[in-house]
N, C-alpha and C. Protein backbone atom coordinates (compact mmCIF):
# COMPACT_ATOMS: atom_id res chain seq x y z
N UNK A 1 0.84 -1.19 0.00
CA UNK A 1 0.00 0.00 0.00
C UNK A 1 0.88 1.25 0.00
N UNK A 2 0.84 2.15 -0.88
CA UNK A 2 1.34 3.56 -0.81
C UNK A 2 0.72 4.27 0.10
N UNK A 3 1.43 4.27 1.33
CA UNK A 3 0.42 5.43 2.54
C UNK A 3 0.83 6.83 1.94
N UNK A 4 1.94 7.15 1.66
CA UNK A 4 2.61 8.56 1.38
C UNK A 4 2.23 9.40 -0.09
N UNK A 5 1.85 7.99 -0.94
CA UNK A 5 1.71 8.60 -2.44
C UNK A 5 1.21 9.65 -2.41
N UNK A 6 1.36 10.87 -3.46
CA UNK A 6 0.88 11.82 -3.89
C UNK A 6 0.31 12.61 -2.74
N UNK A 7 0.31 12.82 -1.35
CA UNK A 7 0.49 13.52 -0.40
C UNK A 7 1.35 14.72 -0.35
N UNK A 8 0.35 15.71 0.22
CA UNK A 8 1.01 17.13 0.33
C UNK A 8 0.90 17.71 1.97
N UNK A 9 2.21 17.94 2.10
CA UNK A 9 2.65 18.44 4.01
C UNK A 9 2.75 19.76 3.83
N UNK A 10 2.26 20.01 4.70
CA UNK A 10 3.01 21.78 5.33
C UNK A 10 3.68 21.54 6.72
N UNK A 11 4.04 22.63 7.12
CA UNK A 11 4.68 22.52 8.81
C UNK A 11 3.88 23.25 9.60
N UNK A 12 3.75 22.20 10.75
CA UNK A 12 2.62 22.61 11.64
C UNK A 12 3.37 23.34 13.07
N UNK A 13 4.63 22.65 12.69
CA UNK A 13 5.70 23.11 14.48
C UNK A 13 7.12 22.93 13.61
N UNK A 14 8.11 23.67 14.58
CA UNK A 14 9.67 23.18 14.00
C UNK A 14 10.07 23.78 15.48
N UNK A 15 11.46 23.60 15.72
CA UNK A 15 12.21 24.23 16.47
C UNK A 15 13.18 25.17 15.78
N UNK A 16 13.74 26.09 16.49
CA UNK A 16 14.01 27.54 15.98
C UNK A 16 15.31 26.99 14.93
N UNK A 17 15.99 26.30 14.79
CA UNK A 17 17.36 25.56 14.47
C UNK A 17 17.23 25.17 12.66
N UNK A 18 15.58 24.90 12.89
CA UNK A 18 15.02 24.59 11.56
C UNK A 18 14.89 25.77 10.49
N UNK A 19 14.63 25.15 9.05
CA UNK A 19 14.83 26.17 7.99
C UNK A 19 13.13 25.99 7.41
N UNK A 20 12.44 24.88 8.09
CA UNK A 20 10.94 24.98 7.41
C UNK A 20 10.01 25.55 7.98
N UNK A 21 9.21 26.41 7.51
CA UNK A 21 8.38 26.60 8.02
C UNK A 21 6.55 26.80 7.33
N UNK A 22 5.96 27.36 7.96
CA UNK A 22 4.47 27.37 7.48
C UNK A 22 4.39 27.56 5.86
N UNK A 23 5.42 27.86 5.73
CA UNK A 23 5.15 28.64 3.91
C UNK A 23 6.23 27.37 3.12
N UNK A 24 6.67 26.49 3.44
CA UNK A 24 6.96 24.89 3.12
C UNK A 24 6.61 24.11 2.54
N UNK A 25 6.05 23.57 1.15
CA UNK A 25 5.08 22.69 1.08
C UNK A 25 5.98 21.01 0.08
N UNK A 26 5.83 20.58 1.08
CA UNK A 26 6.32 18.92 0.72
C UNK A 26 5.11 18.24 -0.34
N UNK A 27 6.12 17.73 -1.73
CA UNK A 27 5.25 16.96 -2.07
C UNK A 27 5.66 15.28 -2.23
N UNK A 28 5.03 14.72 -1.54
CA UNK A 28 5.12 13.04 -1.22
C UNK A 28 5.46 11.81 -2.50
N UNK A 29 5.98 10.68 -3.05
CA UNK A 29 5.98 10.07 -4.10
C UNK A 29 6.15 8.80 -3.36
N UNK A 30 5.78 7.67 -3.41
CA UNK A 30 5.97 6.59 -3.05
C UNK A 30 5.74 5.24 -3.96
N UNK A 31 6.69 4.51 -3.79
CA UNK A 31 6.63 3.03 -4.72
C UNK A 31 7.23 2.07 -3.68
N UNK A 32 6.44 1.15 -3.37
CA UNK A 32 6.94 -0.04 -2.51
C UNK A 32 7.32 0.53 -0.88
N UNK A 33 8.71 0.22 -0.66
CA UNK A 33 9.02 1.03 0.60
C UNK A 33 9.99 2.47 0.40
N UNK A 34 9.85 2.84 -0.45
CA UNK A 34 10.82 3.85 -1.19
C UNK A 34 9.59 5.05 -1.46
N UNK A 35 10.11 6.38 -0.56
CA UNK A 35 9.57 7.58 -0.59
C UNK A 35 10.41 8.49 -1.09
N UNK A 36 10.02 9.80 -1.94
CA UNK A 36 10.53 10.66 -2.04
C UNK A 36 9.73 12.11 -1.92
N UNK A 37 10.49 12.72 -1.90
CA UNK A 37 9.66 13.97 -1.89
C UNK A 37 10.83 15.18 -2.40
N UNK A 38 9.91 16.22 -3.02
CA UNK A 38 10.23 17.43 -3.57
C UNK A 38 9.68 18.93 -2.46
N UNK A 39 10.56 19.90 -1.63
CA UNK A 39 10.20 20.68 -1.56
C UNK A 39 10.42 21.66 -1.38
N UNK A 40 9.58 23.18 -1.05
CA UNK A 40 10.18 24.17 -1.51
C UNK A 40 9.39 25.16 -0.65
N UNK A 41 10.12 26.49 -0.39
CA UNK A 41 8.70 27.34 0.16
C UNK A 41 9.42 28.47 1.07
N UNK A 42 9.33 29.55 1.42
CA UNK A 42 9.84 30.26 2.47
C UNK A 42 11.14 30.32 2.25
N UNK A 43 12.08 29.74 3.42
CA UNK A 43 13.78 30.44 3.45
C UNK A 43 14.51 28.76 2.31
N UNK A 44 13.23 28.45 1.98
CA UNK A 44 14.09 27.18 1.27
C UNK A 44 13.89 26.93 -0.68
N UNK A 45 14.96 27.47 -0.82
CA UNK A 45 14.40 28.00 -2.63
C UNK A 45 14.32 26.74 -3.49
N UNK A 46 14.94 25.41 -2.81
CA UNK A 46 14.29 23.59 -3.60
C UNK A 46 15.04 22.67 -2.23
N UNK A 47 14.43 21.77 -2.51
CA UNK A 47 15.01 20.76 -1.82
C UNK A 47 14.15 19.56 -2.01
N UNK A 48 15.14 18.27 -1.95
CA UNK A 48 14.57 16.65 -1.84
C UNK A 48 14.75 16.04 -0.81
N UNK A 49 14.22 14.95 -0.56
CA UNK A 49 14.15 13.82 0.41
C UNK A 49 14.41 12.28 -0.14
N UNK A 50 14.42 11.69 0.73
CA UNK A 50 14.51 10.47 -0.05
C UNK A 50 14.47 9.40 1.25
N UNK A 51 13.73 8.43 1.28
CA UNK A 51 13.56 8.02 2.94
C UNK A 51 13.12 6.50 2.54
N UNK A 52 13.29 5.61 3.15
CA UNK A 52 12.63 4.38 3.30
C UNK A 52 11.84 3.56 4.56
N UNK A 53 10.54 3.22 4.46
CA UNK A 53 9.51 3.17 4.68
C UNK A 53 10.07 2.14 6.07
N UNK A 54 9.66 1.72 7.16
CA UNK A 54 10.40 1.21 8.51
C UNK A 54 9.33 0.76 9.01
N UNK A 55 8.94 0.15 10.36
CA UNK A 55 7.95 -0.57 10.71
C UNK A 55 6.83 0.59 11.05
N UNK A 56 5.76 0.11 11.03
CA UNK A 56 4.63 0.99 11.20
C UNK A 56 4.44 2.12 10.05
N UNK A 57 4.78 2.12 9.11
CA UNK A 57 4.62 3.57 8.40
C UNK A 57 5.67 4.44 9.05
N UNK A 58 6.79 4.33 9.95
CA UNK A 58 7.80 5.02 9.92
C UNK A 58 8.56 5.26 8.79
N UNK A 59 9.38 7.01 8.74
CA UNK A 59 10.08 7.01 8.08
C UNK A 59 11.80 7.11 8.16
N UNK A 60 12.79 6.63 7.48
CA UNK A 60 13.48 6.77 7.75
C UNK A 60 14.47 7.77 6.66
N UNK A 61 14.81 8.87 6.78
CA UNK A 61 15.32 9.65 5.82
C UNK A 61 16.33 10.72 5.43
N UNK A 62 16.78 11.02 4.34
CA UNK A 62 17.68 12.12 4.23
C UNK A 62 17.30 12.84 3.41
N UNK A 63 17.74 14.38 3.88
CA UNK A 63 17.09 15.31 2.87
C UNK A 63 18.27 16.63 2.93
N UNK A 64 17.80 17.55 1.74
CA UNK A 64 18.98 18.14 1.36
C UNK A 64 18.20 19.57 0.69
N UNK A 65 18.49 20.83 0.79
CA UNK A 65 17.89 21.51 0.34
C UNK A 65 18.81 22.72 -0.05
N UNK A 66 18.72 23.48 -0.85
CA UNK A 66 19.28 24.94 -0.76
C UNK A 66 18.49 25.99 -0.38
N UNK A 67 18.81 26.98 0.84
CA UNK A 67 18.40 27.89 1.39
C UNK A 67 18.39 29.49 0.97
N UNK A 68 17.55 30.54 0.99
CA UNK A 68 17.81 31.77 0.58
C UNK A 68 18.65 32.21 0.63
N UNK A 69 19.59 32.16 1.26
CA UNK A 69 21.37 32.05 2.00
C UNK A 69 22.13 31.44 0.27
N UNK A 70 21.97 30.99 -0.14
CA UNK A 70 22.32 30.13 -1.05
C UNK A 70 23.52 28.76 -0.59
N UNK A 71 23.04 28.47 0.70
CA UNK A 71 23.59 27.26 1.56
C UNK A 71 22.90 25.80 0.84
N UNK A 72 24.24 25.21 0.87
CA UNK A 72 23.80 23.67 0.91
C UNK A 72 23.58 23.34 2.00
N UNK A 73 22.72 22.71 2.60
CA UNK A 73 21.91 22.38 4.00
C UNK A 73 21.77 20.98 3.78
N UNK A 74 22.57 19.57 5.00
CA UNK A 74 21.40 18.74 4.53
C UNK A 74 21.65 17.99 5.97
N UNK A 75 20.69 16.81 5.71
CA UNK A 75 20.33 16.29 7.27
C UNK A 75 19.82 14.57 6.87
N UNK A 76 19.55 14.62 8.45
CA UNK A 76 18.54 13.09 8.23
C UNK A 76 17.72 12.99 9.58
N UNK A 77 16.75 12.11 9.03
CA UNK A 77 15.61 12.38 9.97
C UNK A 77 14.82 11.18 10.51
N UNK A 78 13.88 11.19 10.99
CA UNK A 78 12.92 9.64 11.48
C UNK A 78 11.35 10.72 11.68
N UNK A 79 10.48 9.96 10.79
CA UNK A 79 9.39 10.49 10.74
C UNK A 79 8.44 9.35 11.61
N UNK A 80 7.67 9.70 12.40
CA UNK A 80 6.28 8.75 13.00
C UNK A 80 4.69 9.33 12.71
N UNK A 81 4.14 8.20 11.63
CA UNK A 81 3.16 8.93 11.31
C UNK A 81 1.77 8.76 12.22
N UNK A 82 1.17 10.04 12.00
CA UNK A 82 -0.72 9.84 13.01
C UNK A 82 -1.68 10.03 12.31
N UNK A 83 -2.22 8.96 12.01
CA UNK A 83 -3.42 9.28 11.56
C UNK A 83 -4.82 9.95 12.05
N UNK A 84 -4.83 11.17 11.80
CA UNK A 84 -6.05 12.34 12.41
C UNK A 84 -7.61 11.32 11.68
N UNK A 85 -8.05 11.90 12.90
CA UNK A 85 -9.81 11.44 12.70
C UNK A 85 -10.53 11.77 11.27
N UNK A 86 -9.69 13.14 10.83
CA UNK A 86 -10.23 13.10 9.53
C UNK A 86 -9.25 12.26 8.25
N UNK A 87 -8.71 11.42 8.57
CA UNK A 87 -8.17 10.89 7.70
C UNK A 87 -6.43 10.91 7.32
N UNK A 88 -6.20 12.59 7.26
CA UNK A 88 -4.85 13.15 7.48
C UNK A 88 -4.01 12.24 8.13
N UNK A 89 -2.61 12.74 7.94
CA UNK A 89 -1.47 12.45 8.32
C UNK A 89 -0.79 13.40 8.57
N UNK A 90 -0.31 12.98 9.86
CA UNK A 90 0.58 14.28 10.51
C UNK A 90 2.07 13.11 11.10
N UNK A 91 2.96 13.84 10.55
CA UNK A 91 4.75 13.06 10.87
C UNK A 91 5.11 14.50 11.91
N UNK A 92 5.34 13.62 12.97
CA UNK A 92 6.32 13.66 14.40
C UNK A 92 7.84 13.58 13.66
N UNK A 93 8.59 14.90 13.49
CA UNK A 93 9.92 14.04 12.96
C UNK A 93 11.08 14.57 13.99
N UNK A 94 11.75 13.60 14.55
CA UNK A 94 13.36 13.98 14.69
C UNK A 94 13.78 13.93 13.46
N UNK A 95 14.99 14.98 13.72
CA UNK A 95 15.62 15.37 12.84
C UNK A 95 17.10 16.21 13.16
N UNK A 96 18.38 16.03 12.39
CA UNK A 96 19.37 16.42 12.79
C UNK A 96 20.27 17.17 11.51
N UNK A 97 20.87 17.86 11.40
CA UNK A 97 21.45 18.44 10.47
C UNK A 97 22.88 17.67 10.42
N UNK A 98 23.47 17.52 9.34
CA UNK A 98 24.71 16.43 8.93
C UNK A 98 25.92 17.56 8.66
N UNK A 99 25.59 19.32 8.27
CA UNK A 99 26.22 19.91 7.98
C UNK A 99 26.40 21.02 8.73
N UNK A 100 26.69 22.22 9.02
CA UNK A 100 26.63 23.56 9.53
C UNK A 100 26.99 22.95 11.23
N UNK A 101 26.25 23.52 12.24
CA UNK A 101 26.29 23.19 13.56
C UNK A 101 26.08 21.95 14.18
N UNK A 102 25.49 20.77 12.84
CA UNK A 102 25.30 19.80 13.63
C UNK A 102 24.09 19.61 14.46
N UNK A 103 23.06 20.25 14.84
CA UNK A 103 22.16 20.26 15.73
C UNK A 103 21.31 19.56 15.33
N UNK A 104 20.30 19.61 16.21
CA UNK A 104 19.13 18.33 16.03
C UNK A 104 17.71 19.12 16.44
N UNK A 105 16.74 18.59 16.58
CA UNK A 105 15.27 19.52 16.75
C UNK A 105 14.15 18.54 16.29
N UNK A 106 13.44 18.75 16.35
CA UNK A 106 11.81 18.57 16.24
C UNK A 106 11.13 19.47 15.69
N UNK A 107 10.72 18.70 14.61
CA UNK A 107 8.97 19.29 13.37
C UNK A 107 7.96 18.73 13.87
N UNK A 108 6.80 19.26 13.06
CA UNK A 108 5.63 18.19 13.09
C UNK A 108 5.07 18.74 11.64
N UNK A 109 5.01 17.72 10.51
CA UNK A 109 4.06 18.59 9.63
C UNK A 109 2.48 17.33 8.80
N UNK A 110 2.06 18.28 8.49
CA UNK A 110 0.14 17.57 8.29
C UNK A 110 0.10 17.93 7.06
N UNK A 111 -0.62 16.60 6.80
CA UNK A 111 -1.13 16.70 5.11
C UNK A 111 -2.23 17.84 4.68
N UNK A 112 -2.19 18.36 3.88
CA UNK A 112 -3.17 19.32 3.50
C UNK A 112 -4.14 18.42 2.21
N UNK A 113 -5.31 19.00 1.80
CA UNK A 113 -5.51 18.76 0.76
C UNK A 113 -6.33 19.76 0.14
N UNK A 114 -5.78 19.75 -1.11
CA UNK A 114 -6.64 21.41 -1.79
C UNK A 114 -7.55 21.28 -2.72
């Protein structure tokens, strides 16, 4: 089952360390246990993901983006997904940066649909 296919995230929370925010929009691709995603939005002018699928609909992933800064930025992460009463999906993610300071933080972002 593709839980992730063709799914679209925004960011619902980040910690200050982070480069995503409300104006963010992830778009989801999935085949088998292999996710990707494309995104873009706010202080982040493109960026990809690329993650593989772990027990429960966890994700496990790395992602890489260029920033308004014109910084290469990239990281890796562990997504836990919730399924909301209306159907939605919202990912709990740790997450740590591989480049710059090194730091680590907490998102949360929810599927939209338009």
């Amino acid at each position: 089952m593709a839980f992730y296919d063709n799914k679209i995230f925004v960011s619902a929370s980040n910690t200050p360390n982070g480069e995503v925010s409300r104006a963010t929009r992830f778009h989801y691709h999935q085949n088998d246990n292999i996710v990707w995603a494309e995104y873009e939005g706010g202080s982040i002018v493109k960026g990809s993901l690329i993650a593989r699928v772990v027990q429960d609909n966890c994700l496990e992933m790395r992602y890489h983006h260029i920033n308004a800064d014109g910084e290469l930025m990239a990281g890796k992460c562990f997504s836990k997904p919730e399924v909301l009463e209306d159907g939605r999906v919202r990912l709990h993610e740790k997450w740590e940066w591989v480049v710059g300071d090194m730091s680590s933080g907490e998102s949360v972002i929810e599927e939209v649909r338009d």
